[in-house]
Protein backbone atom coordinates (compact mmCIF):
# COMPACT_ATOMS: atom_id res chain seq x y z
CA UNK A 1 145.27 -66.29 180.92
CA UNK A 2 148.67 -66.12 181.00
CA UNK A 3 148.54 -66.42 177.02
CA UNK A 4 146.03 -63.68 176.49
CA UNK A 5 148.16 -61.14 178.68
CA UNK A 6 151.19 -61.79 176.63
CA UNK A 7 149.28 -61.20 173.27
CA UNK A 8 148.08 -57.81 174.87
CA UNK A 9 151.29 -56.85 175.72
CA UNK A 10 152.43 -58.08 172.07
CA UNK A 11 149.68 -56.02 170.24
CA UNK A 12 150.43 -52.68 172.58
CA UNK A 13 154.19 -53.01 171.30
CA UNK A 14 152.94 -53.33 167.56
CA UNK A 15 151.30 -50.41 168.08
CA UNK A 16 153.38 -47.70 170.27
CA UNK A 17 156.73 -48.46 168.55
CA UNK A 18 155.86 -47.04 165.74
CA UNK A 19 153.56 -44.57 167.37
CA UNK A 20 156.54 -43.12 169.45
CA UNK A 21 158.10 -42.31 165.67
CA UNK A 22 155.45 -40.09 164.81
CA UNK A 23 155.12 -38.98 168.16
CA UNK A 24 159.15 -37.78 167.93
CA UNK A 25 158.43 -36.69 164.25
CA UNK A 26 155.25 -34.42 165.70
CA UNK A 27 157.81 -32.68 168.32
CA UNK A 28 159.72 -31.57 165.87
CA UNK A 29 157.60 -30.23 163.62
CA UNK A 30 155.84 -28.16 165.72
CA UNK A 31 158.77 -27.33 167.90
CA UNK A 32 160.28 -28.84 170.98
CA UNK A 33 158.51 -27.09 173.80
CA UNK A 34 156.77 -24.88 172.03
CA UNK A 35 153.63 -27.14 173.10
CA UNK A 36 154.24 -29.90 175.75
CA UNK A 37 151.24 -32.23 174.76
CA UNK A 38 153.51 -33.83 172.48
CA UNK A 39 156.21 -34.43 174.84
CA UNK A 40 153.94 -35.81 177.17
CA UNK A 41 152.10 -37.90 174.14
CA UNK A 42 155.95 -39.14 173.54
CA UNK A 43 156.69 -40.05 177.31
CA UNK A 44 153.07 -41.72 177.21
CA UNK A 45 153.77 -44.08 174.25
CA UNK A 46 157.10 -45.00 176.36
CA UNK A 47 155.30 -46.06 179.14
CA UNK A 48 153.10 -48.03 177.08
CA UNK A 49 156.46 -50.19 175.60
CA UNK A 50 157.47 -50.36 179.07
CA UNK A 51 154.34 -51.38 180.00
CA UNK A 52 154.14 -53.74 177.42
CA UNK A 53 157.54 -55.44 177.74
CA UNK A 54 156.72 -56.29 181.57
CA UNK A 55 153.31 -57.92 180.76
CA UNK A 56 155.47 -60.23 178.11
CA UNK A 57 158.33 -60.95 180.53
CA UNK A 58 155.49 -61.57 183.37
CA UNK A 59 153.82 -64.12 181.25
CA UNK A 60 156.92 -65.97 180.29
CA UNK A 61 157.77 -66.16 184.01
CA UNK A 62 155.23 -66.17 186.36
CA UNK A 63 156.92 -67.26 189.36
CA UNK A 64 158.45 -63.58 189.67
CA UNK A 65 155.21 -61.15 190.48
CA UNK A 66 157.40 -58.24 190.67
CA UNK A 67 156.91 -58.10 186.72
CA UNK A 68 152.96 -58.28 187.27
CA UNK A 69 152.92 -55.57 189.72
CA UNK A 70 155.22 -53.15 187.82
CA UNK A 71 153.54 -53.90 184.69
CA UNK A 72 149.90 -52.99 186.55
CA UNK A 73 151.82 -49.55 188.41
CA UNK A 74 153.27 -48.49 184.51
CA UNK A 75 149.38 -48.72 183.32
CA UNK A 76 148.17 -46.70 186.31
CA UNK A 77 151.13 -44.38 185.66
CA UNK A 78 150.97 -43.38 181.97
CA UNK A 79 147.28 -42.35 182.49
CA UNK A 80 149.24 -39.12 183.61
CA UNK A 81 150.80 -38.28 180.37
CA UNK A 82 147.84 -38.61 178.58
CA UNK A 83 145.56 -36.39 180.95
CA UNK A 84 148.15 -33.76 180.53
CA UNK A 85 148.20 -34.48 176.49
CA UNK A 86 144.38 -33.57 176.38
CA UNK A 87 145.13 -30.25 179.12
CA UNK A 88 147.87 -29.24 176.92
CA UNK A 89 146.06 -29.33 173.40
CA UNK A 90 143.03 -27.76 175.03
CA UNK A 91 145.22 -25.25 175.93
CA UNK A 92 145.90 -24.63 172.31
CA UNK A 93 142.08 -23.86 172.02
CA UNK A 94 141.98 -21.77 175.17
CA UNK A 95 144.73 -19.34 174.50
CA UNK A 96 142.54 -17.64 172.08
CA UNK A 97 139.27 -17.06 174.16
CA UNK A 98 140.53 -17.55 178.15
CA UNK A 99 142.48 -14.64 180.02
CA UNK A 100 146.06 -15.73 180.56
CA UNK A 101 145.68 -15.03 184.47
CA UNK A 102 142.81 -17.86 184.71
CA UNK A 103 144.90 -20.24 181.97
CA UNK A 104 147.53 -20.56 184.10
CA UNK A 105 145.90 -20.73 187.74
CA UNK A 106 143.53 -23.72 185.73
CA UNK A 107 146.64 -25.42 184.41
CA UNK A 108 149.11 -25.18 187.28
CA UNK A 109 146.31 -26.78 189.71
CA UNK A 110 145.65 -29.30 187.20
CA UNK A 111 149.49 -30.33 186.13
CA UNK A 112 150.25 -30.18 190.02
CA UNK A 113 147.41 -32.90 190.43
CA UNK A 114 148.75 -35.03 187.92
CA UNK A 115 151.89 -35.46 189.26
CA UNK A 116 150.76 -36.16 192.55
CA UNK A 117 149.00 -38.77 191.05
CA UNK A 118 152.24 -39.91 189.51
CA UNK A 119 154.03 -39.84 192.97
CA UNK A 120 151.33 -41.97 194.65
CA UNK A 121 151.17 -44.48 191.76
CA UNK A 122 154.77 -45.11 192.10
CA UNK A 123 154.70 -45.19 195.86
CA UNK A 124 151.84 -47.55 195.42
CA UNK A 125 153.61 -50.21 193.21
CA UNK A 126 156.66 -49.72 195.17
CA UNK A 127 155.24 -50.75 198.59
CA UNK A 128 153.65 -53.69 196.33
CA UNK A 129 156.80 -55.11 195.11
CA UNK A 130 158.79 -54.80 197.76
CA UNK A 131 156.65 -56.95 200.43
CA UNK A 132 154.75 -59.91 200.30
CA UNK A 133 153.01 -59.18 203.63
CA UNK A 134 149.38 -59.26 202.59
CA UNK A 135 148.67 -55.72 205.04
CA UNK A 136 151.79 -53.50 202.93
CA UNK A 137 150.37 -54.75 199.58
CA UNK A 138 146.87 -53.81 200.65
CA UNK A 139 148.27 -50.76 201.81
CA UNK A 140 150.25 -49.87 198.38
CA UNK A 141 146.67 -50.77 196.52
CA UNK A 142 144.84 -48.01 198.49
CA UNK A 143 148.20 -45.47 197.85
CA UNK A 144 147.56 -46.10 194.33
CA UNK A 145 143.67 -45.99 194.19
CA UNK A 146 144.64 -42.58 196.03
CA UNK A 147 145.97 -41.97 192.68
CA UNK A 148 143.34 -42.90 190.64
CA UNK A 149 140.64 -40.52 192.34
CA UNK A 150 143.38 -37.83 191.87
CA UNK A 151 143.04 -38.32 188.16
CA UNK A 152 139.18 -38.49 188.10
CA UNK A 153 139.33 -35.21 189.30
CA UNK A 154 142.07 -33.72 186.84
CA UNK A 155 139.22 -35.98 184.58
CA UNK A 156 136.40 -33.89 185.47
CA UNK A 157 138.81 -30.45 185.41
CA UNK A 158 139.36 -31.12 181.72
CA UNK A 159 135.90 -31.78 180.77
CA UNK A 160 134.50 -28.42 182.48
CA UNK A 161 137.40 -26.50 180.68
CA UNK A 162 136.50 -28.05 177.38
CA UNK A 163 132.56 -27.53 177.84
CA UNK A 164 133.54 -23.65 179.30
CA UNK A 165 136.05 -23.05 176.22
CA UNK A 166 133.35 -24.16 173.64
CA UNK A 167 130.95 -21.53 174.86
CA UNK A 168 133.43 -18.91 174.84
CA UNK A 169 134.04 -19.79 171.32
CA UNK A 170 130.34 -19.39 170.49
CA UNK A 171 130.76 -16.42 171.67
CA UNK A 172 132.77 -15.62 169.39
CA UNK A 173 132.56 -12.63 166.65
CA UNK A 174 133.76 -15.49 163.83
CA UNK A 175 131.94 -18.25 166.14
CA UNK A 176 135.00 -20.76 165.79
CA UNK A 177 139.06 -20.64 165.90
CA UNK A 178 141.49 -20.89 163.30
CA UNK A 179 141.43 -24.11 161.47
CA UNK A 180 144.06 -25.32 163.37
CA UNK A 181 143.28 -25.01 166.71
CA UNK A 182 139.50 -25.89 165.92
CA UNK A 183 140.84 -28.87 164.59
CA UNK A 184 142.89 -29.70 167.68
CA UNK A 185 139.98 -28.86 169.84
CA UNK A 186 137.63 -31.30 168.03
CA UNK A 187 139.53 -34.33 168.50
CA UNK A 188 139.92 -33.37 172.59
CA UNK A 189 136.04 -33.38 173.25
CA UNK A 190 135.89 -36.78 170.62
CA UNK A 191 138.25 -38.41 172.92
CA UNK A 192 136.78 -37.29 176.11
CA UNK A 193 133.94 -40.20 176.05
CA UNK A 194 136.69 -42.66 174.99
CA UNK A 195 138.88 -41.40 177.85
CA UNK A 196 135.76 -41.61 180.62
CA UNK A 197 135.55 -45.76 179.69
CA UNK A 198 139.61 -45.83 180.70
CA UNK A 199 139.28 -43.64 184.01
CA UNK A 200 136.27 -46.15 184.99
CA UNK A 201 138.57 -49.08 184.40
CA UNK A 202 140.80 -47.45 186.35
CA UNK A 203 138.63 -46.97 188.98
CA UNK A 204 136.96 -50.17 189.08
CA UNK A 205 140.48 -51.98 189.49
CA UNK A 206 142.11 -49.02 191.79
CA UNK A 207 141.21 -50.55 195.12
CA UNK A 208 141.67 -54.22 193.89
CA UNK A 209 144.70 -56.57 194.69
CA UNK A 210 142.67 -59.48 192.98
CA UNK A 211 139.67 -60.42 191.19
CA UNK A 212 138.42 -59.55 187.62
CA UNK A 213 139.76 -56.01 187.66
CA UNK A 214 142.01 -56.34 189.35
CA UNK A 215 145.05 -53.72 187.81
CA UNK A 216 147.55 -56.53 188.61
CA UNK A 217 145.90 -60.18 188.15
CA UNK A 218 142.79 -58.93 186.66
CA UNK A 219 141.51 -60.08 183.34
CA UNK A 220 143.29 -59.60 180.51
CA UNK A 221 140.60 -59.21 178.14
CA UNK A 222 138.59 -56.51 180.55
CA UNK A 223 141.92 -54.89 180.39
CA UNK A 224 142.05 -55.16 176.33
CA UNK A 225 138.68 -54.11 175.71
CA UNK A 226 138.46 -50.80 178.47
CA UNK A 227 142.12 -50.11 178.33
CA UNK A 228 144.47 -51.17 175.70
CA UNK A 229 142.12 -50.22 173.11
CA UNK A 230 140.78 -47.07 174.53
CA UNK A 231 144.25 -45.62 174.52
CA UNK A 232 145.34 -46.32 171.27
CA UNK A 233 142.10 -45.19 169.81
CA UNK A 234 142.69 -41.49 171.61
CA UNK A 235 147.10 -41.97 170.80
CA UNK A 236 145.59 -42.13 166.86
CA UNK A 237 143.43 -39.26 167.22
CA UNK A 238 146.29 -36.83 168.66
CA UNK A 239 149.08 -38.34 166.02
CA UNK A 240 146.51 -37.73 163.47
CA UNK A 241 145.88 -34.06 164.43
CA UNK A 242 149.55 -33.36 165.24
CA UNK A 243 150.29 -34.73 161.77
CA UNK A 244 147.74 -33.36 159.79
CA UNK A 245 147.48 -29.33 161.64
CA UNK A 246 149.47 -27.05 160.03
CA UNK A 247 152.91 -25.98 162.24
CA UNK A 248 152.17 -24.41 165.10
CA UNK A 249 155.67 -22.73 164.92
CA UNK A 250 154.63 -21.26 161.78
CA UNK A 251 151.25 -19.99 162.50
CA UNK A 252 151.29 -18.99 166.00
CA UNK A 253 151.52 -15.13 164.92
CA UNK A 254 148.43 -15.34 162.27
CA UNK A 255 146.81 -17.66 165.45
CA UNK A 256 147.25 -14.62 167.63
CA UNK A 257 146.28 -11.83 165.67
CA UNK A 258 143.19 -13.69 165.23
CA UNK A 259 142.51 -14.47 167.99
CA UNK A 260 143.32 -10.54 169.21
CA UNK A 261 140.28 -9.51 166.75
CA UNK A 262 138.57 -11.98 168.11
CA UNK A 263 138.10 -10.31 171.63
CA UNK A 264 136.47 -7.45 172.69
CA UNK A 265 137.88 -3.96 172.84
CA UNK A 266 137.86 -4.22 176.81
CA UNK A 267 139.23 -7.79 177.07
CA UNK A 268 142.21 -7.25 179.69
CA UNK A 269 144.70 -9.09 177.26
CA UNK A 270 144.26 -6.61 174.62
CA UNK A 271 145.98 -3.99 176.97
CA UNK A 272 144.03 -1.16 177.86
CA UNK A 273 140.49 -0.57 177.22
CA UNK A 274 139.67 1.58 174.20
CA UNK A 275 140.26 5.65 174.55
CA UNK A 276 140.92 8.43 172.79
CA UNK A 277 143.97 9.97 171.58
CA UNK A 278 143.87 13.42 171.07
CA UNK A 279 145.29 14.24 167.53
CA UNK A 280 146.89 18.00 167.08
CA UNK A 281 146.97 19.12 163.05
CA UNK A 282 148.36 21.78 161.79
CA UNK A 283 146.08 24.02 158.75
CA UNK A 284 147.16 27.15 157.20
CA UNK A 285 149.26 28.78 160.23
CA UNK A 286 146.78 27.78 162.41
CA UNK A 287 146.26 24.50 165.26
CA UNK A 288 143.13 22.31 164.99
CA UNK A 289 142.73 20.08 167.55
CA UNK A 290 140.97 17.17 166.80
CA UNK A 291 138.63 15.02 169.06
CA UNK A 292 140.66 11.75 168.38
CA UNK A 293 140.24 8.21 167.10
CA UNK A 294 139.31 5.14 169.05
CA UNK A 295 142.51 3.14 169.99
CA UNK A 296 143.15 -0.11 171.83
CA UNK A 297 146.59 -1.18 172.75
CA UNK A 298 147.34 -4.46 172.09
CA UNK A 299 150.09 -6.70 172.81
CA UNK A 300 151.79 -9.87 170.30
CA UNK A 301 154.37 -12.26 172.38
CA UNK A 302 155.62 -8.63 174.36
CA UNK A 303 155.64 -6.25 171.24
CA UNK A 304 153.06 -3.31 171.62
CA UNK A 305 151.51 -1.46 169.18
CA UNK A 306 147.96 0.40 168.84
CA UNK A 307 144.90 -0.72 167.41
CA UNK A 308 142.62 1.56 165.36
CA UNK A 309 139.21 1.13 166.20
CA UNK A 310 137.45 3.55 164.95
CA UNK A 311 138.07 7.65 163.41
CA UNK A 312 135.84 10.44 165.64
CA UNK A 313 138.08 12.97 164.25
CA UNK A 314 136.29 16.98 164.08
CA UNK A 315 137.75 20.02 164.05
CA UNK A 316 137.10 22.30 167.05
């Protein structure tokens, strides 16, 4: 047992040491926080090596349990970071087809959640260190498992906003985004099955001091096949897209004038809804006034400017 956990902890460092090179590599070529899922795809792949180096330590010496328990609390706490990877590069998606009033009331709720469920994981792992009084550790397992259901809920959040911003893009003039962002939007609802088997590990070993799922003694090789593997399968699919998309610092002003033809006249981001501007010309000595043309003013990271829609001009 005590083998198998090492060799998991062995294969997680073979894989995020070198993942947290591209992950660095990805934040700077799309630009330091310009778009936070790669930050928090960084800070993930930490945790992992953290993670990782407890469960080898643990196994080498397994008189001290403090190792086990903080290796178990690092697990539960870089699900966090990796929720808030998948919010943040459906966010990428959502800019173009969601109001920026509902984006933000979405993703502060949802970012809020996830660090509460960051707060009660550590406060969870801390009450199980620091006692061996069988009543504080079963109350640290429940403070955690708090934690857990936290994060099934941020879960479910980010599966209705991915199923809601895929209609809105079908909706569409152009029926899909930018080949960027529909890239980046892609491999969020591929990883969203892959990332319901690791919330159901977690919550079959949330509320579990022992026994086979247990996120502290459990089974190593439950833990391999539902865990390990589940987050280095979605870890590839975000390097892979961060690496392969075009720079988002480079494109975000052809992303956003496409996505501004994208809406309707009357979308509230655009600015105002369409009207018409009188036009005065002048013809031989004399005034014409003409009906007007069909204007929208629109609005590209704070500079204004008007839209042409359409040319109802007639003399009167």
């Amino acid at each position: 047992m005590l083998a198998t956990r090492e060799a998991v902890g062995n294969v997680e460092l073979i894989i995020y040491v070198p993942a947290i090179a591209v992950a660095v590599y990805t934040n700077i070529r799309h630009g330091f926080m310009r778009h936070l899922a790669w930050i928090y795809l960084t800070l993930f792949c930490a945790l992992r090596i953290a993670s990782a180096a407890m469960e080898i330590v643990s196994a080498q010496n397994p008189q001290n349990t403090t190792n086990f328990i903080w290796a178990g609390v690092l697990s539960a706490v870089g699900l966090s970071p990796l929720l808030l990877t998948s919010l943040a590069l459906l966010k990428v998606a959502r800019d173009s087809v969601t109001e920026r009033t509902h984006r933000l009331i979405f993703d502060h709720i949802l970012h809020v959640l996830c660090l509460l469920a960051i707060v009660l994981s550590i406060w969870g792992g801390v009450r199980l260190s620091s006692s061996s009084n069988p009543l504080t550790q079963s109350t640290g397992v429940k403070i955690a498992g708090a934690g857990i259901i936290i994060l099934l809920s941020v879960y479910v959040g980010l599966s209705v906003l991915a199923i809601l911003t895929v209609h809105k893009i079908r909706r569409l003039p152009s029926g899909r985004l930018p080949e960027g962002k529909n890239r980046v939007l892609v491999a969020v609802i591929a990883t969203l099955p892959v990332l319901f088997v690791r919330m159901l590990y977690s919550i079959l070993s949330g509320f579990r001091m022992h026994g086979a799922f247990s996120i502290i003694y459990g089974n190593p090789v439950i833990y391999l096949c539902m865990a390990v593997l589940e987050e280095i399968a979605i870890v590839i699919m975000y390097l892979s897209v961060g690496v392969s998309t075009p720079s988002l610092k480079k494109r975000k002003s052809t992303a956003d004038r496409t996505s501004l033809q994208n809406r309707p006249s009357n979308d509230p981001e655009n600015g105002l809804r369409a009207q018409e501007l009188p036009i005065i010309r002048e013809s031989e000595g004399k005034t014409q006034k003409a009906r007007g043309i069909q204007f929208v003013l629109v609005s590209n990271q704070g500079n204004f400017s008007f839209k042409e829609i359409g040319d109802r001009a007639r003399s009167s």
